[in-house]
N, C-alpha and C. Protein backbone atom coordinates (compact mmCIF):
# COMPACT_ATOMS: atom_id res chain seq x y z
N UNK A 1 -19.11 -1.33 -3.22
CA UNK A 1 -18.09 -1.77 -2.30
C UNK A 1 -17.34 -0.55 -1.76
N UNK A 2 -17.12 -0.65 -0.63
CA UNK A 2 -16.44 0.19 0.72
C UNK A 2 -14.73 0.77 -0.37
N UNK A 3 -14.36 1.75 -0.95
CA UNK A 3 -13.38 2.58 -1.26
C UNK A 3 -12.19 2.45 0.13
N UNK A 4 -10.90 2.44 -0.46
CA UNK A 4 -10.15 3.13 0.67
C UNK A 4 -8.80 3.55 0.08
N UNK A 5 -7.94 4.68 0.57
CA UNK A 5 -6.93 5.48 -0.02
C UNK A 5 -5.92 4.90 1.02
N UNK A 6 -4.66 4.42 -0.38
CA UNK A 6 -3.47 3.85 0.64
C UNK A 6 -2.54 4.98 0.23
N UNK A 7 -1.63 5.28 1.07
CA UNK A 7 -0.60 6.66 0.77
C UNK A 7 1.15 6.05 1.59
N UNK A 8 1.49 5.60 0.40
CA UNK A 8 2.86 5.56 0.77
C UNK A 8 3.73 6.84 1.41
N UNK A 9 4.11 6.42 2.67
CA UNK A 9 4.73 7.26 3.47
C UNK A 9 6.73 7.01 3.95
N UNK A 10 7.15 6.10 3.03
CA UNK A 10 8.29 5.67 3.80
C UNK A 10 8.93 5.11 2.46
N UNK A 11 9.85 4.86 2.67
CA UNK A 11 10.89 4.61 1.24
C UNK A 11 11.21 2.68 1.08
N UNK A 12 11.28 2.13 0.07
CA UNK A 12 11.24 1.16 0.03
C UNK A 12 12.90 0.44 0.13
N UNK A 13 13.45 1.32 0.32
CA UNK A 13 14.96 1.13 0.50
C UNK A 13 15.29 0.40 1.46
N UNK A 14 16.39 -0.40 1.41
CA UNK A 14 16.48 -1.66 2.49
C UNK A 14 15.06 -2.56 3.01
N UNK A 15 14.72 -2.90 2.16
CA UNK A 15 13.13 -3.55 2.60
C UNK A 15 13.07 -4.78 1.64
N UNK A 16 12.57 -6.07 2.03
CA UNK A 16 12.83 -7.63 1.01
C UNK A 16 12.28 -7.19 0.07
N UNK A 17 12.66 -7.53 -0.96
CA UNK A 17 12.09 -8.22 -2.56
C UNK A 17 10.51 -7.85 -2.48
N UNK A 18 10.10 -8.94 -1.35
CA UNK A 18 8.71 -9.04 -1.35
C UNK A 18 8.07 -7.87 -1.10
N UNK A 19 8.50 -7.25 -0.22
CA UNK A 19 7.80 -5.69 0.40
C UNK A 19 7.95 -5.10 -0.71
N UNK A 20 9.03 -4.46 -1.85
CA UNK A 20 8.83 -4.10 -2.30
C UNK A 20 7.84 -4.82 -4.20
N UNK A 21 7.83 -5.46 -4.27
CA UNK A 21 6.75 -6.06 -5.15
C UNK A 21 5.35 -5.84 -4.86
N UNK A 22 5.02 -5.38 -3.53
CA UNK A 22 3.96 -5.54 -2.93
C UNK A 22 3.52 -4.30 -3.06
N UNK A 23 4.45 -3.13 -2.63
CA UNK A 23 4.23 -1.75 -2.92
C UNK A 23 3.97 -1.61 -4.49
N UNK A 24 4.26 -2.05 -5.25
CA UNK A 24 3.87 -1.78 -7.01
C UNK A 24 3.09 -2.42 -7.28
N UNK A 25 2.65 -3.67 -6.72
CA UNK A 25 1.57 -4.23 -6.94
C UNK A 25 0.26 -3.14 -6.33
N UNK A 26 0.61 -2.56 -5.41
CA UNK A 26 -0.60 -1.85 -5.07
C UNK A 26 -0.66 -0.34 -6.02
N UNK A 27 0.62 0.20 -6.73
CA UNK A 27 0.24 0.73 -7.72
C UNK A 27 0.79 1.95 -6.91
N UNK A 28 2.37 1.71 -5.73
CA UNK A 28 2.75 2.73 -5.54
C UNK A 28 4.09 2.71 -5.68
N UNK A 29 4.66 3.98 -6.26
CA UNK A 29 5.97 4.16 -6.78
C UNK A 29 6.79 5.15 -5.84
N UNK A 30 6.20 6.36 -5.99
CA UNK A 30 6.76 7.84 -5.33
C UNK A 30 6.13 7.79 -4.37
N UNK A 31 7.10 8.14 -2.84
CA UNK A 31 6.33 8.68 -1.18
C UNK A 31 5.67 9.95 -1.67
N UNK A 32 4.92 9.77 -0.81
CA UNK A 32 3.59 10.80 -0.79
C UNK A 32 2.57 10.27 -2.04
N UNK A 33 2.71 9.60 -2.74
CA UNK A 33 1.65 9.11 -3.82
C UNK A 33 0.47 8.61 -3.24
N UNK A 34 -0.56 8.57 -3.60
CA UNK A 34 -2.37 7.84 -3.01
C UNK A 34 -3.06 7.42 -4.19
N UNK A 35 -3.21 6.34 -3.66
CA UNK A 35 -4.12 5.24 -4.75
C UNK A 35 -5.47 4.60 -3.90
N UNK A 36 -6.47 4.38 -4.47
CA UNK A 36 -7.68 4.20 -4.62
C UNK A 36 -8.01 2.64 -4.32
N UNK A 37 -8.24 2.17 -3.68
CA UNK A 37 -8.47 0.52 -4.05
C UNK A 37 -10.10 0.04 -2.89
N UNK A 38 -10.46 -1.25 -4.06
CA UNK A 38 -11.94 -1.54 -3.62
C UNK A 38 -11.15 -2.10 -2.20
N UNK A 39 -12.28 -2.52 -1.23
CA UNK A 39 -11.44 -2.55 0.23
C UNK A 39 -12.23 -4.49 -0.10
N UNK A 40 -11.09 -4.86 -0.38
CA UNK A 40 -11.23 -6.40 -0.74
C UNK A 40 -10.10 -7.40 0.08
N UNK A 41 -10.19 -8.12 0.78
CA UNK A 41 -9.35 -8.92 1.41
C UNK A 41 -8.51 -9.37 0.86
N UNK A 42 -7.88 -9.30 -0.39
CA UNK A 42 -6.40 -9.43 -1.21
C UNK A 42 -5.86 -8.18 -1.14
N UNK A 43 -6.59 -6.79 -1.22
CA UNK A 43 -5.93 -5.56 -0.90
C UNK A 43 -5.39 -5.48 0.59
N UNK A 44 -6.68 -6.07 1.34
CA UNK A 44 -6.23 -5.78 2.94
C UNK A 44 -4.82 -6.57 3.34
N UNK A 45 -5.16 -7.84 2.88
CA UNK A 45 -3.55 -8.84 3.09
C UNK A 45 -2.20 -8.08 2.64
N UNK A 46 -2.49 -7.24 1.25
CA UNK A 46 -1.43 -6.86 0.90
C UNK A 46 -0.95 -5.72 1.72
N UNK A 47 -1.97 -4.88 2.30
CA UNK A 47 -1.56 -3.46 3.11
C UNK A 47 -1.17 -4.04 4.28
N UNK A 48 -1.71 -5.16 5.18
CA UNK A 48 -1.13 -5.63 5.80
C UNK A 48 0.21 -5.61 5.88
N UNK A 49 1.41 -6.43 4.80
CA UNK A 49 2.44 -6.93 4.78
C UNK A 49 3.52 -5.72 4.77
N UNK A 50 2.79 -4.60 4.64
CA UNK A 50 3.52 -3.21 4.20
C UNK A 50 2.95 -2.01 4.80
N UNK A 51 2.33 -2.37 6.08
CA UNK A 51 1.49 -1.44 7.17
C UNK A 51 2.71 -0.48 7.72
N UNK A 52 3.96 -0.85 7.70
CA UNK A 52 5.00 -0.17 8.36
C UNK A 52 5.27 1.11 6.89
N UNK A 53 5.12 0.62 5.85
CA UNK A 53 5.77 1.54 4.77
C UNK A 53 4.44 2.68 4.38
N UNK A 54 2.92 2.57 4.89
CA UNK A 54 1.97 3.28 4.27
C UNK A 54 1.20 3.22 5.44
N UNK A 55 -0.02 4.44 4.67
CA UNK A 55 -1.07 5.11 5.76
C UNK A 55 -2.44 4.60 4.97
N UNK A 56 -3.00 4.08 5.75
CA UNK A 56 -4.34 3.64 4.76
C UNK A 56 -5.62 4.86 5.41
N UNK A 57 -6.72 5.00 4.75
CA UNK A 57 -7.55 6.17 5.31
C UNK A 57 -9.29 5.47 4.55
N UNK A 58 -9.55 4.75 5.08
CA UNK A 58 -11.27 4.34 4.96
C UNK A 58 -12.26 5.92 4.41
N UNK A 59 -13.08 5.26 3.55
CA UNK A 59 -13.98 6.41 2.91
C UNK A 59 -15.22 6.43 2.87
């Protein structure tokens, strides 16, 4: 299965509950951090909801 690197770029400060649950659910804490994820349509929904806070990069 297709790899892809999500890289939090933006601070979770002033952002709902949900946005931020969503960012730790994907396993990001610190800006500038990059995590690894299979490119699966529960990952995509989730980068979706938080496309404004991160940079995604296909591999």
């Amino acid at each position: 299965m297709a790899k892809i690197k999500v890289k939090k770029i933006k601070s979770a400060i002033n952002r709902t509950q949900r946005q931020k649950r969503t960012l730790e659910a994907l396993g990001l804490k610190k800006i500038g951090q990059v995590v690894e994820h299979d490119n699966t349509p529960n990952i995509l929904g989730m980068i979706k909801k938080v496309n404004h806070l991160v940079s995604v990069e296909t591999k």
